[in-house]
C-alpha atoms as a PDB file:
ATOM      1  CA  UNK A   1       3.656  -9.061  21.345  1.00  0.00           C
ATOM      2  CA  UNK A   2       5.302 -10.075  18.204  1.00  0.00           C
ATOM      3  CA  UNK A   3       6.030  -7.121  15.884  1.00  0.00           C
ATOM      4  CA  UNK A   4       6.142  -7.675  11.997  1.00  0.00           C
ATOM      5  CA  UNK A   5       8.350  -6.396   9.981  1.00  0.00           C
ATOM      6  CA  UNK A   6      11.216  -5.940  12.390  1.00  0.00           C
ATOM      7  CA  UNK A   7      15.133  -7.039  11.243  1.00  0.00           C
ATOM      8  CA  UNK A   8      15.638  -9.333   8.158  1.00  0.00           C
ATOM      9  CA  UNK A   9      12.482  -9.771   6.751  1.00  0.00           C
ATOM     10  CA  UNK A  10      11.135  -6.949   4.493  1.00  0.00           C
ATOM     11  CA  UNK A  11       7.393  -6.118   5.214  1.00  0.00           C
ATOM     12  CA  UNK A  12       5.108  -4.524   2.921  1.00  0.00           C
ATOM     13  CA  UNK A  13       1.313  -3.819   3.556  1.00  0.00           C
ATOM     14  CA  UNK A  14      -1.497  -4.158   0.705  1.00  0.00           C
ATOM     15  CA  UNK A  15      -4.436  -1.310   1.456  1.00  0.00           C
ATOM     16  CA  UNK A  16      -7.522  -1.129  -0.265  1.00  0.00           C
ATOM     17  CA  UNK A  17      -8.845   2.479   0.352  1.00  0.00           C
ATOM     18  CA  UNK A  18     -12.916   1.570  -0.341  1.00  0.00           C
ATOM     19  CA  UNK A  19     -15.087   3.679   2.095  1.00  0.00           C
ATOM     20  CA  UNK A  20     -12.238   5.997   3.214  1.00  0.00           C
ATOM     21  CA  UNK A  21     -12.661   8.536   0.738  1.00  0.00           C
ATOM     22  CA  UNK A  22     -14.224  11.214   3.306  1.00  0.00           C
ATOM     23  CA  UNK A  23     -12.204  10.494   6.631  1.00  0.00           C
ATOM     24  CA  UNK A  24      -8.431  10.410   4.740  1.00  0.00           C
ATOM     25  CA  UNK A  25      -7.316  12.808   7.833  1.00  0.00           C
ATOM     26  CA  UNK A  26      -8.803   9.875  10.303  1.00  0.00           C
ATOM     27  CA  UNK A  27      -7.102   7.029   8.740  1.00  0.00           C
ATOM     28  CA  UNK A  28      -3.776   8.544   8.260  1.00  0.00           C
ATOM     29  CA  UNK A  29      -4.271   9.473  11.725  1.00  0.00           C
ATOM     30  CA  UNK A  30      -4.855   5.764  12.969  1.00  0.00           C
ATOM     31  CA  UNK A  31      -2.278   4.559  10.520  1.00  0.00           C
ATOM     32  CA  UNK A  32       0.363   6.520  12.034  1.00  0.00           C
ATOM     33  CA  UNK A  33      -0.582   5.965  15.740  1.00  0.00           C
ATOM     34  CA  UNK A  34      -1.007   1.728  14.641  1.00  0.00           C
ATOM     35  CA  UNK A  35       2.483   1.895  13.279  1.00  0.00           C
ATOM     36  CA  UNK A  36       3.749   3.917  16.103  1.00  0.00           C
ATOM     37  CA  UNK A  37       2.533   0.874  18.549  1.00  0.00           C
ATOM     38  CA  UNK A  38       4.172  -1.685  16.282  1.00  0.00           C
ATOM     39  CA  UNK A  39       7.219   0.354  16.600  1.00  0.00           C
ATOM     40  CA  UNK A  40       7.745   1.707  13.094  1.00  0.00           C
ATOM     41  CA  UNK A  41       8.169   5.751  12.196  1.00  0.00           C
ATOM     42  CA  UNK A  42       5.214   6.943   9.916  1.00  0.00           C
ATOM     43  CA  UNK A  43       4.595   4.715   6.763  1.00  0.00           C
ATOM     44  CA  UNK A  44       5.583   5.703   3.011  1.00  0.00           C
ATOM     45  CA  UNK A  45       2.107   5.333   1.254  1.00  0.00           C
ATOM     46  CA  UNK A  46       2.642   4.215  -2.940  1.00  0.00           C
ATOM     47  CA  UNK A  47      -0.451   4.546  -4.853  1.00  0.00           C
ATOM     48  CA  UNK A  48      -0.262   1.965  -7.626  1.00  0.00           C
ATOM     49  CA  UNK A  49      -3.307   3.365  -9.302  1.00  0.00           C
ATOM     50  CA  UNK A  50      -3.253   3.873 -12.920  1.00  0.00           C
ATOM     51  CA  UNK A  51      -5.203   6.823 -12.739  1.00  0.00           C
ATOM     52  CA  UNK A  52      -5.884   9.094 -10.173  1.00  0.00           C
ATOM     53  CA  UNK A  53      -8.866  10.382 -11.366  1.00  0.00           C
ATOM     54  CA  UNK A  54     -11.642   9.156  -8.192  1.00  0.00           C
ATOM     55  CA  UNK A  55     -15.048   9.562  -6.714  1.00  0.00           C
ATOM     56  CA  UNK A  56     -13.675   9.588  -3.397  1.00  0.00           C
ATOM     57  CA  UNK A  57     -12.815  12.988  -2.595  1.00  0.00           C
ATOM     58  CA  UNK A  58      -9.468  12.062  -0.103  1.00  0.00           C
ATOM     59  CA  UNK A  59      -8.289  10.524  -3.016  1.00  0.00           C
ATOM     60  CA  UNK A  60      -8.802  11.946  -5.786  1.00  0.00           C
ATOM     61  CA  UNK A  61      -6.183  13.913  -8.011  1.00  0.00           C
ATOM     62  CA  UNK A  62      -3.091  14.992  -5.358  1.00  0.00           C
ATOM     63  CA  UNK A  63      -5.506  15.256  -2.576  1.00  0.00           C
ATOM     64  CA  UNK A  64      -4.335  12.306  -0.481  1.00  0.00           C
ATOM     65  CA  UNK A  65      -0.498  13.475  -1.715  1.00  0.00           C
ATOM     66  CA  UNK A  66      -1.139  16.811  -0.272  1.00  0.00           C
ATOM     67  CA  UNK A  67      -2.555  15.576   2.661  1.00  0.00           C
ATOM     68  CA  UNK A  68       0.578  12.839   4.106  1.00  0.00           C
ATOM     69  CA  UNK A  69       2.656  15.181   2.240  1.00  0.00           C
ATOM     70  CA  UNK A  70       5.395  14.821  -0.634  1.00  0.00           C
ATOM     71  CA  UNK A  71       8.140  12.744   1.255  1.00  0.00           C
ATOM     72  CA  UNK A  72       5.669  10.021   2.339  1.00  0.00           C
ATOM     73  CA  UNK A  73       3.840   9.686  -0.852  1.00  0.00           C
ATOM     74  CA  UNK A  74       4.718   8.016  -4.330  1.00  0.00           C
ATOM     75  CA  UNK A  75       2.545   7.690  -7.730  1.00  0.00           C
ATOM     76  CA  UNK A  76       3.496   4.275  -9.335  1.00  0.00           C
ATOM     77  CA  UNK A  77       1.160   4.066 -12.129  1.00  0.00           C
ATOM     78  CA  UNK A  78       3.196   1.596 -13.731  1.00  0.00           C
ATOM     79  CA  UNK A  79       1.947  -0.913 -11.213  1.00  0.00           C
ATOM     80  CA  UNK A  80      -2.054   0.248 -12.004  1.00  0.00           C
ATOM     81  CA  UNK A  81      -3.619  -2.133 -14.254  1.00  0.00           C
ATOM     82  CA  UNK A  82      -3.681  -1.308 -18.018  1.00  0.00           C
ATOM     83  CA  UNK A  83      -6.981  -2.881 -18.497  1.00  0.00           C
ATOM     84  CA  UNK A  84      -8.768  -0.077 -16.892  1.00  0.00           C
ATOM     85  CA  UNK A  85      -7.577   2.129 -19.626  1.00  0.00           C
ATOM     86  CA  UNK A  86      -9.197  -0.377 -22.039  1.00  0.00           C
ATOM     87  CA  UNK A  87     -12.502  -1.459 -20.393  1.00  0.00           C
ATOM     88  CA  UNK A  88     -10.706  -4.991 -20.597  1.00  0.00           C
ATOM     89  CA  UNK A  89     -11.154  -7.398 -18.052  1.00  0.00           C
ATOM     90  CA  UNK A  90      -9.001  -8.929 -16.213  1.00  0.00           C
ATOM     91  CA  UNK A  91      -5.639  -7.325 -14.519  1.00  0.00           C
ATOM     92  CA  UNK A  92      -2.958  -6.738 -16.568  1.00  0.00           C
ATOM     93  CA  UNK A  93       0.113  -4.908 -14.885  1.00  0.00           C
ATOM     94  CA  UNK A  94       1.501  -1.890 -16.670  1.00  0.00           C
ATOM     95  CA  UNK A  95       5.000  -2.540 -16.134  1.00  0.00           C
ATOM     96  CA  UNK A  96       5.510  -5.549 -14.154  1.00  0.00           C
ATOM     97  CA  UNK A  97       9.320  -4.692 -14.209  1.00  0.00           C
ATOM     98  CA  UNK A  98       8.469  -1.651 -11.586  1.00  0.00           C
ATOM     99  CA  UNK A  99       8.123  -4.195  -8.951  1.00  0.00           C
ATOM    100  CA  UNK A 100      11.790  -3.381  -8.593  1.00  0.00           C
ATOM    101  CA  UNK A 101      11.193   0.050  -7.364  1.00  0.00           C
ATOM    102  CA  UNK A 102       8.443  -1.495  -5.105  1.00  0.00           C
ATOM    103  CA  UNK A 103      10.798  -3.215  -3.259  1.00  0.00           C
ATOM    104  CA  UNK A 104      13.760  -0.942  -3.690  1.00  0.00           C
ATOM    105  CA  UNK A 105      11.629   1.194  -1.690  1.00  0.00           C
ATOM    106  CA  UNK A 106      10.581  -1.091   1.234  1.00  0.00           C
ATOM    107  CA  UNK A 107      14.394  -1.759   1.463  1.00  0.00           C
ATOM    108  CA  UNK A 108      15.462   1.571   1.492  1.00  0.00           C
ATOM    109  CA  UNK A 109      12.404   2.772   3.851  1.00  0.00           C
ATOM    110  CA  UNK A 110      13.122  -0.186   6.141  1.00  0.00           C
ATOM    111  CA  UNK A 111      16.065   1.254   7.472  1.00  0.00           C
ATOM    112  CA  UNK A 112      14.367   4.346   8.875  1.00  0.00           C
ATOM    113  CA  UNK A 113      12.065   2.358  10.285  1.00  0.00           C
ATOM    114  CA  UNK A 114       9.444   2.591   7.984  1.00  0.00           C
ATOM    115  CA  UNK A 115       7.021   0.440   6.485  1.00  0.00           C
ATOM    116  CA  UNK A 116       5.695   1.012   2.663  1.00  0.00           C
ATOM    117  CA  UNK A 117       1.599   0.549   2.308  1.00  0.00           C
ATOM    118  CA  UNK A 118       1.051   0.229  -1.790  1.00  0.00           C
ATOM    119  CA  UNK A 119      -2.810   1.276  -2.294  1.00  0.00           C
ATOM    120  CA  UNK A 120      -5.365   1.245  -4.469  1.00  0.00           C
ATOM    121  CA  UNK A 121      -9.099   1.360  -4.102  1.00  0.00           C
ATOM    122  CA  UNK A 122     -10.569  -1.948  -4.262  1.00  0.00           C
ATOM    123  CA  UNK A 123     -12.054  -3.219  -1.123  1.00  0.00           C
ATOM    124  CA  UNK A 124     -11.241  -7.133  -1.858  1.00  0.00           C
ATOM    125  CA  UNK A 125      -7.791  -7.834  -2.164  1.00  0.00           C
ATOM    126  CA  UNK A 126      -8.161 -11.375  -3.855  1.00  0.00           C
ATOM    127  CA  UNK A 127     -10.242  -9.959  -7.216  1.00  0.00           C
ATOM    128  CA  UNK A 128      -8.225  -6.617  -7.286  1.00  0.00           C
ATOM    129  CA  UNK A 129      -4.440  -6.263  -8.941  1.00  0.00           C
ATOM    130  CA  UNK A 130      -2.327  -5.495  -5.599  1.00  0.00           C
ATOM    131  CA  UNK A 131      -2.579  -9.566  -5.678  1.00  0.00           C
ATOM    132  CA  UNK A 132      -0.554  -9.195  -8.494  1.00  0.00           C
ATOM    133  CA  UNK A 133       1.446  -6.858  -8.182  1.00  0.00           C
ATOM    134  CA  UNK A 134       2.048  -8.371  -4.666  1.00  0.00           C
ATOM    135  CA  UNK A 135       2.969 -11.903  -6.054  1.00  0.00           C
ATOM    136  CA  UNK A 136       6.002  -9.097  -8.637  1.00  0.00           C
ATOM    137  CA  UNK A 137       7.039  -7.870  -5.239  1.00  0.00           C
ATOM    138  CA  UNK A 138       7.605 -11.490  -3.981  1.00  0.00           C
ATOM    139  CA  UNK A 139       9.140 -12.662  -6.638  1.00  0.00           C
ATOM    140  CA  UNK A 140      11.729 -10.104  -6.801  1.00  0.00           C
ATOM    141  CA  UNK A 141      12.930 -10.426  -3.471  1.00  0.00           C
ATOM    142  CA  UNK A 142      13.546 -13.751  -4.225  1.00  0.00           C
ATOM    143  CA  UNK A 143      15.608 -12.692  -6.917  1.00  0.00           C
ATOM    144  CA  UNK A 144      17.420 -10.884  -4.251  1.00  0.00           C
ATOM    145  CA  UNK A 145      17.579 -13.425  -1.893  1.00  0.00           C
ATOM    146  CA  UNK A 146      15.389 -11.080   0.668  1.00  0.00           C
ATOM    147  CA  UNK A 147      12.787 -12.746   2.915  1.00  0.00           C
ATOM    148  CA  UNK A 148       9.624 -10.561   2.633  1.00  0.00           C
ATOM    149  CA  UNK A 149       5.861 -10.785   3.818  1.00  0.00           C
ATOM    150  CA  UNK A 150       2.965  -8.938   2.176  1.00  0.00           C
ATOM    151  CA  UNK A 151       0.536  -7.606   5.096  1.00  0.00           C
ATOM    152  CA  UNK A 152      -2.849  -7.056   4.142  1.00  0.00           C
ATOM    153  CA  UNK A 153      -3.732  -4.111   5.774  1.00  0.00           C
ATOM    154  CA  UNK A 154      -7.632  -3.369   7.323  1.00  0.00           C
ATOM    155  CA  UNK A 155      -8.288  -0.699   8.499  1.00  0.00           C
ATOM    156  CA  UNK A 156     -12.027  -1.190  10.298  1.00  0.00           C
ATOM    157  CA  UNK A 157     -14.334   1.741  10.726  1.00  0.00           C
ATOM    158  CA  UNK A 158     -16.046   1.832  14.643  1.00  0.00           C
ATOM    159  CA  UNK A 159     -18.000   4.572  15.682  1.00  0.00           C
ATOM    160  CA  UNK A 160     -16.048   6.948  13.023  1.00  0.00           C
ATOM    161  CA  UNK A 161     -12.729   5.874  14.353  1.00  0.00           C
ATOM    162  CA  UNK A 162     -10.143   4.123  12.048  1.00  0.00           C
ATOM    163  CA  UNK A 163      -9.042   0.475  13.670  1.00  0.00           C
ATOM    164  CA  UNK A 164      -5.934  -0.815  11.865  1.00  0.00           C
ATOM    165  CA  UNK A 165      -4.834  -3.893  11.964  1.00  0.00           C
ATOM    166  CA  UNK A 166      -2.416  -6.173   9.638  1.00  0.00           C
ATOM    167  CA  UNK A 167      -2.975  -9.675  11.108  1.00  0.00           C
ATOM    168  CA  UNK A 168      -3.391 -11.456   7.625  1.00  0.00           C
ATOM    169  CA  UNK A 169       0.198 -12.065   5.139  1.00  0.00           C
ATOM    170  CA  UNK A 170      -0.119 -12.891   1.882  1.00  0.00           C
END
């Protein structure tokens, strides 16, 4: 079995939360037990909302903070997109410049092991802004000169147990 993420190239996974709002507990479960069996320590999740103001209840305010816990969870609103605080359409990144940190992150995180899963809650990952703010986080480890692969994480509901899988790079 071929394990992503491993050695020189950085590996970051794109999560869409939709439908996970009651079963956070589950998911984190299955995402830590997935990783685990790829042979990574427990994931750093970055919400790249620009609010965190939800209907679903897991994630809504701190609650999905409180529930992974303070170490494995960053806010980066300045990766949410600042249309939504407009009624605009269209995706406009806050501060594309934060990719930096993005990556910074994965780097840093890679060397324990661990792989960084940037959220938000769209379900579709080709109409929502982690495209975007995945093509930033591409770009700059270019600039660096670092090989990296965006994993597009699913995470499948069957009979109210989480199935992750990240067979899909963007």
């Amino acid at each position: 079995m071929h394990k992503v993420g491993h050695g020189k190239v950085l590996t970051l996974l794109a999560w869409g939360y939709w439908g996970w709002g009651n079963s956070t507990r589950k998911f984190v479960q299955a995402i830590d037990a997935f990783e685990r069996k790829e042979g990574f320590n427990q994931p750093i999740f970055v919400d790249i909302r620009l609010q965190r103001s939800a209907r679903a209840p897991g994630f809504s305010g701190i609650n999905f903070e409180r529930l992974v816990g303070t170490t494995r969870y960053w806010w980066m609103p300045e990766l949410g997109n600042a249309n939504i605080a407009t009624n605009k359409d269209g995706i406009r990144i806050k501060d594309p410049f934060s990719a930096r940190t993005l990556v910074t992150l994965a780097k840093h995180y890679q060397r324990e092991k661990r792989r960084v899963i940037f959220f938000c809650a769209c379900e579709e990952f080709g109409y929502c802004h982690r495209k975007q703010v995945a093509k930033l986080a591409k770009k700059e480890a270019a600039r660096r000169r670092w090989r990296v692969k965006i994993g597009l994480l699913d995470c499948a509901k069957s009979a109210n147990r989480a199935i992750p899988s990240a067979s899909q790079f963007y």
